[in-house]
N, C-alpha and C. Protein backbone atom coordinates (compact mmCIF):
# COMPACT_ATOMS: atom_id res chain seq x y z
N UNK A 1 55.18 -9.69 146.37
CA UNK A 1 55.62 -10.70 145.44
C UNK A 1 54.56 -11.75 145.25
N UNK A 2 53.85 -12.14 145.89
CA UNK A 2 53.04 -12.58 146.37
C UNK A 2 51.35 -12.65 144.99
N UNK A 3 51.53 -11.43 145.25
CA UNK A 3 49.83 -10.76 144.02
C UNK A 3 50.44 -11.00 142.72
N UNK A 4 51.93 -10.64 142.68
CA UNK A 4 52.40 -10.48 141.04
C UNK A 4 52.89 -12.35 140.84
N UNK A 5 52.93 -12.98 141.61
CA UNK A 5 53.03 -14.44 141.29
C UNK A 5 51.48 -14.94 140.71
N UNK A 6 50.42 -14.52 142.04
CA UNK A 6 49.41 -15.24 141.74
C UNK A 6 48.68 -14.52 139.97
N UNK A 7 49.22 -13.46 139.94
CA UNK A 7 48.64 -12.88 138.90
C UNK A 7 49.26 -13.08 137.94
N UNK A 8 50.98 -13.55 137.48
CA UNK A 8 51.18 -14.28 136.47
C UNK A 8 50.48 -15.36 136.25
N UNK A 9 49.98 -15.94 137.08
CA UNK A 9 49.79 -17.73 136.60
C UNK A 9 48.62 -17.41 136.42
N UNK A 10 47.99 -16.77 136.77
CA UNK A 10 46.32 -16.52 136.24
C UNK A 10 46.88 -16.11 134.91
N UNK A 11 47.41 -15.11 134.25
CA UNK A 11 47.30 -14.64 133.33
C UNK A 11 47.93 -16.43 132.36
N UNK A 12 49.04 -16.78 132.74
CA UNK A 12 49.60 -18.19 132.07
C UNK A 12 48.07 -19.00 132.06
N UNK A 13 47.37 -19.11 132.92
CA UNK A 13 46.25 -20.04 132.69
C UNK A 13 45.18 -19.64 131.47
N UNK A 14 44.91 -18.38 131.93
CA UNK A 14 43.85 -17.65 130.69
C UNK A 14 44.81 -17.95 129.24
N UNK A 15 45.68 -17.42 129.39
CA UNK A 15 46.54 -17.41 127.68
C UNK A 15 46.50 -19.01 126.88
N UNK A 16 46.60 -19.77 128.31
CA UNK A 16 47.08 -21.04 127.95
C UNK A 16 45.88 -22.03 126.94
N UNK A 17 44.29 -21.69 127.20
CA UNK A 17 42.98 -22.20 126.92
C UNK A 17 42.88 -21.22 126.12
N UNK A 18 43.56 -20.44 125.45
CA UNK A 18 43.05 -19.17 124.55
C UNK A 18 43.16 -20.48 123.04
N UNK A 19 41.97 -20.27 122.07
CA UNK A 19 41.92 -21.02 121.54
C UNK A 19 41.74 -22.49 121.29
N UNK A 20 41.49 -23.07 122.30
CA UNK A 20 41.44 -24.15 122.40
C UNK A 20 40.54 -25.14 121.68
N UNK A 21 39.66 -24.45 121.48
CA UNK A 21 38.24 -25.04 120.76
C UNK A 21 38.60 -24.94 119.31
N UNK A 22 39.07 -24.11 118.87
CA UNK A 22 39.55 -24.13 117.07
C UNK A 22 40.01 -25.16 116.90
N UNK A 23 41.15 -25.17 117.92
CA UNK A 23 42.12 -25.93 117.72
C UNK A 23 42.31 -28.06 117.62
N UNK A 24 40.77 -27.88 118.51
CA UNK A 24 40.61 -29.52 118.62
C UNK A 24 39.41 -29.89 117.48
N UNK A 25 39.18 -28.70 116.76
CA UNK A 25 38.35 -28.64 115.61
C UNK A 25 38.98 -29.47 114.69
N UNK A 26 38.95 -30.77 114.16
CA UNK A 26 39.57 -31.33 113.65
C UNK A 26 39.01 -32.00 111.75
N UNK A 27 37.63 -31.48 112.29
CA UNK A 27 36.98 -32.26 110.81
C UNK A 27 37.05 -31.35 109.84
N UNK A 28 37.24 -31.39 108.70
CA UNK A 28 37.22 -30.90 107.06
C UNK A 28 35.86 -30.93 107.09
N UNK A 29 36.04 -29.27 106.27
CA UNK A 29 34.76 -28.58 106.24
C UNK A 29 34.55 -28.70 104.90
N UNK A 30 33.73 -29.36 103.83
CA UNK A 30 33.20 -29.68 102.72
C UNK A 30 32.02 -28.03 102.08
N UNK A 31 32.11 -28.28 100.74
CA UNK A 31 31.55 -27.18 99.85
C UNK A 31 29.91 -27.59 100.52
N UNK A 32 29.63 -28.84 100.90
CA UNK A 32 28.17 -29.00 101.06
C UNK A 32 28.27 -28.29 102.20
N UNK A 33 28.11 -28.15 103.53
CA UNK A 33 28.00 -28.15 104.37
C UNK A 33 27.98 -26.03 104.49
N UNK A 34 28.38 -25.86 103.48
CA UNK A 34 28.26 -24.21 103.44
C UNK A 34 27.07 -24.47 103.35
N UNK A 35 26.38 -22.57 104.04
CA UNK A 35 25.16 -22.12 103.69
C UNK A 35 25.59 -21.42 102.69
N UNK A 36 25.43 -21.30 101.45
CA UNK A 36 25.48 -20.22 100.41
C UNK A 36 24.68 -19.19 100.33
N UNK A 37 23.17 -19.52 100.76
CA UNK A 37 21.99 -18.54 101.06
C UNK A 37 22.23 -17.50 101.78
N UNK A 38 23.08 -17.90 103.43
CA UNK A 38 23.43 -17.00 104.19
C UNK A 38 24.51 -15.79 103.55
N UNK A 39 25.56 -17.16 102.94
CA UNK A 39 26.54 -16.18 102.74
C UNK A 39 26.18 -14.89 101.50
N UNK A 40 25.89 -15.63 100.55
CA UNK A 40 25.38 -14.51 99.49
C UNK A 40 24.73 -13.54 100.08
N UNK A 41 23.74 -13.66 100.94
CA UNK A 41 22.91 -12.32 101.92
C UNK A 41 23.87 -11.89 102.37
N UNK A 42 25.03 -12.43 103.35
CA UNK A 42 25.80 -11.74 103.76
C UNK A 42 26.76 -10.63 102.90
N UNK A 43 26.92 -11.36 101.65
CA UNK A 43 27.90 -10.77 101.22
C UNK A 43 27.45 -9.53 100.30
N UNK A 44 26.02 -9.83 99.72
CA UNK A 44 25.12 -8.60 98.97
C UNK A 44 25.06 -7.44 100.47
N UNK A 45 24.71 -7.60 101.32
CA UNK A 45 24.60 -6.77 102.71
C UNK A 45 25.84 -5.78 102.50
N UNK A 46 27.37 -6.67 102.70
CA UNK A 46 28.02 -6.03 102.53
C UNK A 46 28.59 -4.93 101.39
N UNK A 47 28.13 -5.01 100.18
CA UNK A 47 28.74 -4.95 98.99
C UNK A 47 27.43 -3.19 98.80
N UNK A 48 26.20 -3.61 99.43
CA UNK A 48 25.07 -2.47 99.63
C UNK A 48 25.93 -1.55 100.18
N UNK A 49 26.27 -2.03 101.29
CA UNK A 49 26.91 -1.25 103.13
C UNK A 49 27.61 -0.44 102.61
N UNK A 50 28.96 -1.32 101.61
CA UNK A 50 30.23 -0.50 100.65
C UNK A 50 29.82 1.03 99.65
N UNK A 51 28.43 0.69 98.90
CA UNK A 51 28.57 1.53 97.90
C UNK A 51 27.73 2.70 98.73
N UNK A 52 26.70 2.45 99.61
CA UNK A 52 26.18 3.41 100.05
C UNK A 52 27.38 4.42 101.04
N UNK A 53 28.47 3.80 101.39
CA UNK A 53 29.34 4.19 102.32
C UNK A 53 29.99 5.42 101.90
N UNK A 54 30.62 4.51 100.18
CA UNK A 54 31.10 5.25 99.27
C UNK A 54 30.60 6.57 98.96
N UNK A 55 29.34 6.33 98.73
CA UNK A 55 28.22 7.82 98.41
C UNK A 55 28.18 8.64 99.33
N UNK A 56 28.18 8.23 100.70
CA UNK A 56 28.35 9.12 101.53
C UNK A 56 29.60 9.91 102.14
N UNK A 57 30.39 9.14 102.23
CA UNK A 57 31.99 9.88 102.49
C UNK A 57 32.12 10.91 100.90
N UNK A 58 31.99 10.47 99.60
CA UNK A 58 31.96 11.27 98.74
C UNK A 58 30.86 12.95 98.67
N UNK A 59 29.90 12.60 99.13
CA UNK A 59 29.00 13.60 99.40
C UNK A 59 29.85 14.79 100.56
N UNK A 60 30.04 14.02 101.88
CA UNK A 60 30.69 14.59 102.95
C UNK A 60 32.06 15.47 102.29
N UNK A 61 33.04 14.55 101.51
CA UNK A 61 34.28 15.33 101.02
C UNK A 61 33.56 16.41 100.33
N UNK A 62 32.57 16.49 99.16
CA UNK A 62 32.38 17.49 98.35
C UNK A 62 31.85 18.60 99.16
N UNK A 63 31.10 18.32 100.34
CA UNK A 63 30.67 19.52 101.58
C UNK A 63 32.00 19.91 102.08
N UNK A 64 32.73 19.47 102.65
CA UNK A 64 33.91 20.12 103.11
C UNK A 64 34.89 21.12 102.25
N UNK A 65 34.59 20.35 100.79
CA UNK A 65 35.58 21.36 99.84
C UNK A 65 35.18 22.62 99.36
N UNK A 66 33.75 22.57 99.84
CA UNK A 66 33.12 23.68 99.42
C UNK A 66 33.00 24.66 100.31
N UNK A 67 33.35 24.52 101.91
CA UNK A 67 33.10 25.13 102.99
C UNK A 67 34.47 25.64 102.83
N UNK A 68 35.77 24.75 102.81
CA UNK A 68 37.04 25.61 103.06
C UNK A 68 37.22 26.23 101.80
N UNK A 69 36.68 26.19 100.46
CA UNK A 69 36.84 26.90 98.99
C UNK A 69 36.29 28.25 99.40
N UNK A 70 35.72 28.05 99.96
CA UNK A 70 34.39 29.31 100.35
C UNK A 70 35.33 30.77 101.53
């Protein structure tokens, strides 16, 4: 009884600080204070990542349909 006590309250302690830092995050985040540079890289990165993804799962399906057609 003993391990499963000490090991609830560990687990109550960890859960308890979960978030904590968001949370005392208190200042309003303004349009200036974005990087737009980053994000646009980020978001062209992603939008590359997408279509090349696309091309490839499409390539892959048309190999498979042709192996079980076959």
């Amino acid at each position: 009884m003993g391990t499963a006590h000490r090991l609830d309250k560990r687990l109550k302690t960890i859960f308890s600080r979960q978030g904590t830092k968001m949370a005392a995050d208190k200042a309003p985040h303004t349009a200036t204070e974005m990087d737009y540079p980053a994000h646009e890289r980020n978001y062209s990165g992603f939008i590359r990542l997408l279509k090349v993804s696309i091309v490839v799962i499409g390539v892959i399906t048309a190999i498979v349909l042709l192996i079980i057609a076959n």
